[in-house]
C-alpha atoms as a PDB file:
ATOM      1  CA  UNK A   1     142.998 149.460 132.774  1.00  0.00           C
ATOM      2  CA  UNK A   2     139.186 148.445 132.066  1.00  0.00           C
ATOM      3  CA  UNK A   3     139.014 146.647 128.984  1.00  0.00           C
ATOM      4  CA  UNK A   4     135.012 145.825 128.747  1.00  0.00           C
ATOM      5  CA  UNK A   5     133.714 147.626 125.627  1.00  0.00           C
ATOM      6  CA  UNK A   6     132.328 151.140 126.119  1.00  0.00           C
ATOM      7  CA  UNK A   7     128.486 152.225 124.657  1.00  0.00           C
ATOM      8  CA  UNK A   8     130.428 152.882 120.679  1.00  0.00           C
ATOM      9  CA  UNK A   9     131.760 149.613 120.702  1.00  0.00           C
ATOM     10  CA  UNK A  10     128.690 147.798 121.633  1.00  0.00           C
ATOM     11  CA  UNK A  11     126.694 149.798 119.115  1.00  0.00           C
ATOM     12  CA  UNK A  12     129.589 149.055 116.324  1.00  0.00           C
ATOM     13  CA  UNK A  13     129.545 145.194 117.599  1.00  0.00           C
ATOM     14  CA  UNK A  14     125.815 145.342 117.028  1.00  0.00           C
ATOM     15  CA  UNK A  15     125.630 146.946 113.449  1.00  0.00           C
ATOM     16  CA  UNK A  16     127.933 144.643 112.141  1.00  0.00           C
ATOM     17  CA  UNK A  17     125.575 141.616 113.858  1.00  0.00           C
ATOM     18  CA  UNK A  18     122.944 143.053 112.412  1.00  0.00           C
ATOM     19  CA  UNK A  19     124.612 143.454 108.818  1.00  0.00           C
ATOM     20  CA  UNK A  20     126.235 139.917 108.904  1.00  0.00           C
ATOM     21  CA  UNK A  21     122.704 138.549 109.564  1.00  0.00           C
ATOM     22  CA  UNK A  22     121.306 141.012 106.812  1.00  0.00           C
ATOM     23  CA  UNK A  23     123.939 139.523 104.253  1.00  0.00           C
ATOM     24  CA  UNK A  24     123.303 136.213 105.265  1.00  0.00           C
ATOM     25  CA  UNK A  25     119.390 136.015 104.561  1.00  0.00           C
ATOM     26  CA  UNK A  26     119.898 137.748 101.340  1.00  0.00           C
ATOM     27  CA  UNK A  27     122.654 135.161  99.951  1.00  0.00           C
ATOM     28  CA  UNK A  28     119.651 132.344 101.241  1.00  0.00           C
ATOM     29  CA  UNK A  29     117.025 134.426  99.394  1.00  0.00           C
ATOM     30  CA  UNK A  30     118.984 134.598  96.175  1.00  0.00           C
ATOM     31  CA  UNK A  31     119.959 130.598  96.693  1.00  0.00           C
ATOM     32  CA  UNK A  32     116.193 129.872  96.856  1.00  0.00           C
ATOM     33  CA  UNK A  33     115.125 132.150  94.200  1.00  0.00           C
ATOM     34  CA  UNK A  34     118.416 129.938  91.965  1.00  0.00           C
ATOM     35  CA  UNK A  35     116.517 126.706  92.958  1.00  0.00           C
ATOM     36  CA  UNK A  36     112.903 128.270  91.618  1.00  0.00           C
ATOM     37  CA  UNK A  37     114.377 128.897  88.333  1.00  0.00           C
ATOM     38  CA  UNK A  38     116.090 125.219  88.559  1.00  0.00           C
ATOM     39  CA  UNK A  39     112.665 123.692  89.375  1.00  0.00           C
ATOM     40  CA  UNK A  40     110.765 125.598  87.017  1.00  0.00           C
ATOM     41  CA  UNK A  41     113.535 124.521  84.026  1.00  0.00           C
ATOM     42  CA  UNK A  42     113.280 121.072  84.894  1.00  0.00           C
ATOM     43  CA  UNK A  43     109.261 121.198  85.222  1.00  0.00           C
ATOM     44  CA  UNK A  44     109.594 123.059  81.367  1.00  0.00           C
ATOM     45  CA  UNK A  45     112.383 120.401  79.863  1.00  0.00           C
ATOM     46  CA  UNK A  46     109.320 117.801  81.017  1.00  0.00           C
ATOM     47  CA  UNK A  47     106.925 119.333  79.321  1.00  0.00           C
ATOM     48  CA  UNK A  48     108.720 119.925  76.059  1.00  0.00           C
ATOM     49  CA  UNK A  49     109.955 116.207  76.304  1.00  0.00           C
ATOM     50  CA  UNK A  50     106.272 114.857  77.008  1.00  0.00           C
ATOM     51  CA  UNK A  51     105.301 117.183  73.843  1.00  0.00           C
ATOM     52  CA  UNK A  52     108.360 116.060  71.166  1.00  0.00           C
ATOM     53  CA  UNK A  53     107.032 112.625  71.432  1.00  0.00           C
ATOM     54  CA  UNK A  54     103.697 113.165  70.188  1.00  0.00           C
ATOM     55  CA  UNK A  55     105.079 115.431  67.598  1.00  0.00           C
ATOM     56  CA  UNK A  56     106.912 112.464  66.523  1.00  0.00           C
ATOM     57  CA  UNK A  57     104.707 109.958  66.634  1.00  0.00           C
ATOM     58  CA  UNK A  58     102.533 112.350  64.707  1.00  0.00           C
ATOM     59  CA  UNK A  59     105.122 113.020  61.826  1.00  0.00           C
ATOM     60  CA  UNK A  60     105.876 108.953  61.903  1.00  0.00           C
ATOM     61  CA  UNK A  61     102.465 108.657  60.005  1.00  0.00           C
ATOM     62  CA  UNK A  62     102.719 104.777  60.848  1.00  0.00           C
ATOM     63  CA  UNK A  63      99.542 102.872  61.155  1.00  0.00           C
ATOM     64  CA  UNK A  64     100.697 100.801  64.403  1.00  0.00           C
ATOM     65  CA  UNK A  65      98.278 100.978  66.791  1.00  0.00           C
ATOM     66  CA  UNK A  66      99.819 103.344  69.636  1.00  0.00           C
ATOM     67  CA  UNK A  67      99.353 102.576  73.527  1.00  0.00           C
ATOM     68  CA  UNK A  68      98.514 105.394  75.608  1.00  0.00           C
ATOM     69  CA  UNK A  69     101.420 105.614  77.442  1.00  0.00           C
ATOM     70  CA  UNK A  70     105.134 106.290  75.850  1.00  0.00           C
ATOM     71  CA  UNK A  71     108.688 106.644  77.098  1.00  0.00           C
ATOM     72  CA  UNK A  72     108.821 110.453  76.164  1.00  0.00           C
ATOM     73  CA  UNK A  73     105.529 110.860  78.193  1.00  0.00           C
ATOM     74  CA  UNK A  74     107.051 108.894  81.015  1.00  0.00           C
ATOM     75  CA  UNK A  75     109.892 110.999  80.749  1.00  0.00           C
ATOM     76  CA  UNK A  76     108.404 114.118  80.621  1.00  0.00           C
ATOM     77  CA  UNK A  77     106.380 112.961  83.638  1.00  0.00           C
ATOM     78  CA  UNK A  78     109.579 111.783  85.539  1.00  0.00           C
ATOM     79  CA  UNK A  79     111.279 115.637  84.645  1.00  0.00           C
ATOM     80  CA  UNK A  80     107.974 117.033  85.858  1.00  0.00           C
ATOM     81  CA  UNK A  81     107.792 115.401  88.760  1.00  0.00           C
ATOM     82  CA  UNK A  82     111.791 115.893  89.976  1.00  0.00           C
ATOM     83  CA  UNK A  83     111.121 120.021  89.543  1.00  0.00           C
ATOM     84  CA  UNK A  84     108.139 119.882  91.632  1.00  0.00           C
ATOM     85  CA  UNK A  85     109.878 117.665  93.870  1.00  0.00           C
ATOM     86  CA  UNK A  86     113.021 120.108  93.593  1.00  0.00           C
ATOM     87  CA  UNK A  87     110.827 122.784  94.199  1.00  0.00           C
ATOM     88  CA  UNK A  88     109.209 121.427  97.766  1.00  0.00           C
ATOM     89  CA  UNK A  89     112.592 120.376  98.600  1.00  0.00           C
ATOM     90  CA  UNK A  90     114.330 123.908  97.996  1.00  0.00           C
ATOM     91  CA  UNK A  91     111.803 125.654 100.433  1.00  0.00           C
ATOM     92  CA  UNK A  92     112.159 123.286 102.944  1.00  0.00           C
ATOM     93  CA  UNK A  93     116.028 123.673 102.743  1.00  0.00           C
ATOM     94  CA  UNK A  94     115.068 128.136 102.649  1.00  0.00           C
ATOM     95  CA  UNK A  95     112.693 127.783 105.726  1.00  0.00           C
ATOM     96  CA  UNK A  96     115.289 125.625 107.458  1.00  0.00           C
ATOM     97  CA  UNK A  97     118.501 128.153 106.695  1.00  0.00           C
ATOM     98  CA  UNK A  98     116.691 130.858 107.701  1.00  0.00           C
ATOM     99  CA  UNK A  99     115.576 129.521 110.684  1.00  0.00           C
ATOM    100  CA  UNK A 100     119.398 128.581 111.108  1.00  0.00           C
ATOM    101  CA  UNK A 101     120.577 132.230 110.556  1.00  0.00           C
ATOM    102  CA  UNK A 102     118.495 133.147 113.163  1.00  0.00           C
ATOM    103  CA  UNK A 103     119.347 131.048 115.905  1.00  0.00           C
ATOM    104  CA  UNK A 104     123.568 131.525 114.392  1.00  0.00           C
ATOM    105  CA  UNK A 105     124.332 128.366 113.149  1.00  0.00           C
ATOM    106  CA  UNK A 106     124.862 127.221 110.241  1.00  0.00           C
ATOM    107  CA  UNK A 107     124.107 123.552 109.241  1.00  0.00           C
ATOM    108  CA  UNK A 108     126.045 121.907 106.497  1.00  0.00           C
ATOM    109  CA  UNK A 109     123.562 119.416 104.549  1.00  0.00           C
ATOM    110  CA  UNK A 110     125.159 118.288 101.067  1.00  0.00           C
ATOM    111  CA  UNK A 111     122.006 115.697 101.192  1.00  0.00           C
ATOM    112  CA  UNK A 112     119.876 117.817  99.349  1.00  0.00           C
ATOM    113  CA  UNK A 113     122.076 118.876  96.579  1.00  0.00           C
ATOM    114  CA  UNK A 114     123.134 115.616  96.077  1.00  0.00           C
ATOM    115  CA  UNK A 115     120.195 113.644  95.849  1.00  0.00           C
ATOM    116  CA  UNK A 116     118.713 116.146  93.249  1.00  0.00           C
ATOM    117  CA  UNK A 117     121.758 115.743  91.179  1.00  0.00           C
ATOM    118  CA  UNK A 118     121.826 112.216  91.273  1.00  0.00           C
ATOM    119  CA  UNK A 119     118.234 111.632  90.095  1.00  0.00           C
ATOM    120  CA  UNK A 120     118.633 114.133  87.526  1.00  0.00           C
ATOM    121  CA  UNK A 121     121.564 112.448  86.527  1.00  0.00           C
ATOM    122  CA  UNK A 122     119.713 109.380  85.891  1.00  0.00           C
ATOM    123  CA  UNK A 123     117.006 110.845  84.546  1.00  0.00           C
ATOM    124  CA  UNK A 124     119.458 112.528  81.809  1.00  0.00           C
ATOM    125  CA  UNK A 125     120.793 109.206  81.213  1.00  0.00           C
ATOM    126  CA  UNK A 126     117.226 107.672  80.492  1.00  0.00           C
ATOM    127  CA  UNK A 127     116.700 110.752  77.923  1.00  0.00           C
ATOM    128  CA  UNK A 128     119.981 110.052  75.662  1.00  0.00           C
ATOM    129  CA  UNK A 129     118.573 106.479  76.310  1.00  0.00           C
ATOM    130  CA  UNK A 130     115.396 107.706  74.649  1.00  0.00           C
ATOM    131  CA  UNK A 131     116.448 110.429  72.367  1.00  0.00           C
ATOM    132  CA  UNK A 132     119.101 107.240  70.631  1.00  0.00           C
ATOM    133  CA  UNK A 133     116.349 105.563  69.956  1.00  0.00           C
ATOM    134  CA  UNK A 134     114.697 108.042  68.719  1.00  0.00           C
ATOM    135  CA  UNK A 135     117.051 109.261  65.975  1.00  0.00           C
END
């Protein structure tokens, strides 16, 4: 007995191709659209750090002379900078899934993840740092 598929099976074969592939860009668009909203909190946390220091340093009322820069603007700066950095980094891990997908492989890089949470995990450390002082 012939067992290569018929026409059905080849169209059946296809459709489900088709709809893996389908499923498979749309869980990579909804990953990148999770690592906008990342970027763009981390880019906002920045600016509201940068901003609670003067409002601080305004309420302080002291008549030390004050430099231009300070650790919350640093900070902020630092946040700033790892969201935009987050940001460039997410769409070149998108563009690079997607042109994975296509070719129907899938490469495993943890790199990215982890780098972002370890400088973020620093940078956390160097706000409670701050934010002790602070208080």
């Amino acid at each position: 007995m012939d067992q290569t598929p018929g026409p059905a099976e080849r169209s059946q074969d296809q459709q489900r191709s088709a709809q893996k592939r389908t499923n498979e860009h749309l869980a990579n668009d909804r990953t990148g659209l999770a690592w906008i909203r990342t970027g763009l909190s981390i880019i906002g946390i920045g600016f509201v750090i940068s901003r609670f220091g003067l409002l601080i340093r305004a309420q302080s009322g002291s008549d030390q002379p004050s430099s231009p820069i300070h650790y919350s603007s640093i900070l902020g700066l630092a946040l700033v900078g790892a969201g935009i950095l987050t940001l460039v980094l997410a769409l070149v891990n998108y563009l690079r899934i997607h042109r994975a997908i296509e070719k129907n492989k899938f490469p495993v890089t943890p790199h990215f993840v982890a780098v972002l949470m370890g400088l973020l995990a620093i940078l956390g450390i160097l706000l409670f740092i701050y934010m002790w002082g602070v208080t």
